[in-house]
N, C-alpha and C. Protein backbone atom coordinates (compact mmCIF):
# COMPACT_ATOMS: atom_id res chain seq x y z
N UNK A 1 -13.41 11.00 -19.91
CA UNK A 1 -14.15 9.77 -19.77
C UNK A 1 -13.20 8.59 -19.95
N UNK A 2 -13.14 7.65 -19.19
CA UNK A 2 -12.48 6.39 -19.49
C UNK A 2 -12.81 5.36 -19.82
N UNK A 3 -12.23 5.23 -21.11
CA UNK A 3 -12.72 3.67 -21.78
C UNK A 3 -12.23 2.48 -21.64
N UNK A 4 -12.66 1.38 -21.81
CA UNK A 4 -11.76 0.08 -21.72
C UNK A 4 -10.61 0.10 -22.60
N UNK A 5 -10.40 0.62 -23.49
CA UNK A 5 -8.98 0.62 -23.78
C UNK A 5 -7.94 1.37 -22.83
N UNK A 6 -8.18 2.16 -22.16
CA UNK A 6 -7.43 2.77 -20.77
C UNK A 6 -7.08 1.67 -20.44
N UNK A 7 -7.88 0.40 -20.34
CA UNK A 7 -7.24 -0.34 -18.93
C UNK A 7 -6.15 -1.18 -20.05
N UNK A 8 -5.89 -1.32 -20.96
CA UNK A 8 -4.87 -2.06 -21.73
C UNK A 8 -3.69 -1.34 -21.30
N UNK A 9 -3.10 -0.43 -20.63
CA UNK A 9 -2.11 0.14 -19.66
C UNK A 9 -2.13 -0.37 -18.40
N UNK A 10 -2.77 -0.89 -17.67
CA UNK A 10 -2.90 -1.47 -16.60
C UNK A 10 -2.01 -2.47 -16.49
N UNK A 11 -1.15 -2.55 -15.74
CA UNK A 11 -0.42 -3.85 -16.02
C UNK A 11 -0.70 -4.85 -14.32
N UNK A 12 -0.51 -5.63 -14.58
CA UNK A 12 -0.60 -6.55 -12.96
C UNK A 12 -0.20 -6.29 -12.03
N UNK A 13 1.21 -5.73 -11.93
CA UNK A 13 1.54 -4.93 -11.05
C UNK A 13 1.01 -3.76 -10.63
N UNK A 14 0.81 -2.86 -11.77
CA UNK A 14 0.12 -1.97 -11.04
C UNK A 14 -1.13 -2.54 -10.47
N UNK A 15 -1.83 -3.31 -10.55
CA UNK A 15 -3.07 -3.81 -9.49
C UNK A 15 -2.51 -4.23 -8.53
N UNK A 16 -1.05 -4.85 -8.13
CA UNK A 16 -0.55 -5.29 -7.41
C UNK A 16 0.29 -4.41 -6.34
N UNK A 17 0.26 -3.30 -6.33
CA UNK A 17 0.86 -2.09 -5.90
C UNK A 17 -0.15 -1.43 -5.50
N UNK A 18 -0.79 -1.60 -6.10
CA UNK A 18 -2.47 -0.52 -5.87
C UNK A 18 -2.79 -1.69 -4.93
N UNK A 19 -2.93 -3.20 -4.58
CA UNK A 19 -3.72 -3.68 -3.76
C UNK A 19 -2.79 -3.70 -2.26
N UNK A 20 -1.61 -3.76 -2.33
CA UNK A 20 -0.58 -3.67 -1.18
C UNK A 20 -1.52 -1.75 -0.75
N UNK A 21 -1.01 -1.02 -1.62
CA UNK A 21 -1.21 0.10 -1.05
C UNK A 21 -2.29 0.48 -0.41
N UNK A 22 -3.10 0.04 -1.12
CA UNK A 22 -4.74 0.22 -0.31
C UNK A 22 -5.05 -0.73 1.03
N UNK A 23 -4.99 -1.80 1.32
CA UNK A 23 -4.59 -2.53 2.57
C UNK A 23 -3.63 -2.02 3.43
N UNK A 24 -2.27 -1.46 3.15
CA UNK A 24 -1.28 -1.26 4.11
C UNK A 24 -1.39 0.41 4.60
N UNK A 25 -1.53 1.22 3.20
CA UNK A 25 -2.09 2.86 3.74
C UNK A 25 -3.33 3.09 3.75
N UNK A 26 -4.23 2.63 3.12
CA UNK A 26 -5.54 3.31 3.38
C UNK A 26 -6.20 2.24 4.73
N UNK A 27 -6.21 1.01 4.76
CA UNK A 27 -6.83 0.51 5.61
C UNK A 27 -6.03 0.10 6.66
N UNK A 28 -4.62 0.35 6.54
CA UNK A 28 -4.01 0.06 7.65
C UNK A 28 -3.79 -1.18 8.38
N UNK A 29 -3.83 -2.04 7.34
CA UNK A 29 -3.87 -3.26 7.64
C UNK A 29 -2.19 -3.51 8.07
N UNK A 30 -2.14 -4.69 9.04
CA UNK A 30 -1.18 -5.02 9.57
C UNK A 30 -0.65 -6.36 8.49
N UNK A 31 1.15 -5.62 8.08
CA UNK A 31 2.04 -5.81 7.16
C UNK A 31 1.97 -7.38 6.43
N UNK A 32 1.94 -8.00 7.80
CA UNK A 32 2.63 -9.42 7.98
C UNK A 32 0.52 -9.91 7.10
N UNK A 33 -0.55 -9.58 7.45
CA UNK A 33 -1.18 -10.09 6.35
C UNK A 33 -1.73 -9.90 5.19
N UNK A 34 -0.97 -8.43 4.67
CA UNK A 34 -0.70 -8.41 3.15
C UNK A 34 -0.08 -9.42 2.43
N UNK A 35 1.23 -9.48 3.54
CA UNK A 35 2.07 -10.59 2.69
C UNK A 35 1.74 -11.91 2.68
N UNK A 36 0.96 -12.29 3.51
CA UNK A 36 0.60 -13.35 3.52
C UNK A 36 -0.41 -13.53 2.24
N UNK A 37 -1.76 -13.11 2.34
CA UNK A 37 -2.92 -12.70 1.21
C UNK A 37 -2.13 -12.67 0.10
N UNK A 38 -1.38 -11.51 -0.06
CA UNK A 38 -0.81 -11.32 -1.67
C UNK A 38 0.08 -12.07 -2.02
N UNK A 39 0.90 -12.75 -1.45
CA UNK A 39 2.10 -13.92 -2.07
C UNK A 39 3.14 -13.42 -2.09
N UNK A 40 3.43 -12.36 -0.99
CA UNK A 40 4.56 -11.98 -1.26
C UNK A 40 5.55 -12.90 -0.18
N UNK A 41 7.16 -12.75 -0.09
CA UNK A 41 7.98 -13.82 0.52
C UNK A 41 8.29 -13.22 1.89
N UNK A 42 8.64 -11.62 1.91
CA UNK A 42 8.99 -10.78 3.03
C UNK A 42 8.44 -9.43 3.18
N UNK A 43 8.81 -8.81 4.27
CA UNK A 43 8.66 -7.29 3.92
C UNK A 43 9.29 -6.15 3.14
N UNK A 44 10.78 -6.90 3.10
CA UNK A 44 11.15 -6.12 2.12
C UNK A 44 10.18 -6.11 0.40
N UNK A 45 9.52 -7.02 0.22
CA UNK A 45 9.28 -7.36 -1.01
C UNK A 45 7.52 -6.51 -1.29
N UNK A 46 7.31 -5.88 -0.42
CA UNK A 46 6.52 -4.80 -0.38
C UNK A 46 6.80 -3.59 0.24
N UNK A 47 7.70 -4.02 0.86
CA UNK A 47 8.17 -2.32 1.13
C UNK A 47 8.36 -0.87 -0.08
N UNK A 48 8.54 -1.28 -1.07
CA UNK A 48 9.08 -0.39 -2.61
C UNK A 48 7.14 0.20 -2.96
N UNK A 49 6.20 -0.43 -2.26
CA UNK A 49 4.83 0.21 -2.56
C UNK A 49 4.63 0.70 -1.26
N UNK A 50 5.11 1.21 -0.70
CA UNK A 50 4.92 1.50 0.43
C UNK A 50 5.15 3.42 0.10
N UNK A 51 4.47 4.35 0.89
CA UNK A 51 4.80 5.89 0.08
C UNK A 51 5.63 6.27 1.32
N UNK A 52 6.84 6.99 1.04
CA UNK A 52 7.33 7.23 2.92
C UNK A 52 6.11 8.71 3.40
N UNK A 53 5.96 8.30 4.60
CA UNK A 53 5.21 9.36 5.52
C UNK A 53 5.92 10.70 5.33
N UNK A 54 4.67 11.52 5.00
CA UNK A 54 5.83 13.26 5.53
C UNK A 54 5.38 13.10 7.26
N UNK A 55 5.69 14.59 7.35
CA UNK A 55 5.59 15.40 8.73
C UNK A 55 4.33 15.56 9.14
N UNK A 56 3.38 15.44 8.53
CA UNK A 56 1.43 15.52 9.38
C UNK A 56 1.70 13.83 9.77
N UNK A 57 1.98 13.00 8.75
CA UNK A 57 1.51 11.99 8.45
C UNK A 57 2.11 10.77 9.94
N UNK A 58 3.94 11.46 10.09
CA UNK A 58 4.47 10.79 11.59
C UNK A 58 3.83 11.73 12.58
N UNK A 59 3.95 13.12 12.74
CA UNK A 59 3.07 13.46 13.88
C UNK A 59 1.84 13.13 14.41
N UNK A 60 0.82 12.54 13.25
CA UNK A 60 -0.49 11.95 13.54
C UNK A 60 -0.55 10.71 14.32
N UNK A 61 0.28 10.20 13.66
CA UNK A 61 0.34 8.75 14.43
C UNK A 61 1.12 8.98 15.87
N UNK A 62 2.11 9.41 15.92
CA UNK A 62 2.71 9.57 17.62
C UNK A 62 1.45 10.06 18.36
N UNK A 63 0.98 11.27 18.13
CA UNK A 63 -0.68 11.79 18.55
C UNK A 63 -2.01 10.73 19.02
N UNK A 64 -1.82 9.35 17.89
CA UNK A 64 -2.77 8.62 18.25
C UNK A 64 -2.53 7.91 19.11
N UNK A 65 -1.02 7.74 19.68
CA UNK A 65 -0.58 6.96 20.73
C UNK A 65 0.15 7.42 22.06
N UNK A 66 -0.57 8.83 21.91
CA UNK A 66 -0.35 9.73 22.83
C UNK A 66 1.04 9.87 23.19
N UNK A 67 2.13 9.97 22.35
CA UNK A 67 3.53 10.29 22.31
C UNK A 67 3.85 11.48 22.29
């Protein structure tokens, strides 16, 4: 069970890593307006929350673009 003292580990970043990640991998949102929304300066400066793709993960996508 998780209590509110759990979240006293939470640090900003991690909400801030968790919110890049969920926009850029789960919803697939396009890069350029994460960075914009979240305050970041470039892409490198979210790239480090970024997870690298395995092998389902690049074959899926070439697949969706009929490559």
């Amino acid at each position: 069970m998780i209590s509110d003292d759990d979240f006293l580990k939470v640090s900003t970043r991690d909400l801030r890593r968790r919110f890049a990640q969920r926009l850029l991998i789960d919803q697939q949102m396009n890069p350029r307006v994460v960075i914009a929304v979240g305050g970041w300066d470039s892409f490198a400066a979210i790239e480090p929350y970024l997870n690298a793709p395995g092998e389902d993960i690049i074959d899926d996508a070439f697949r969706e673009v009929e490559l």
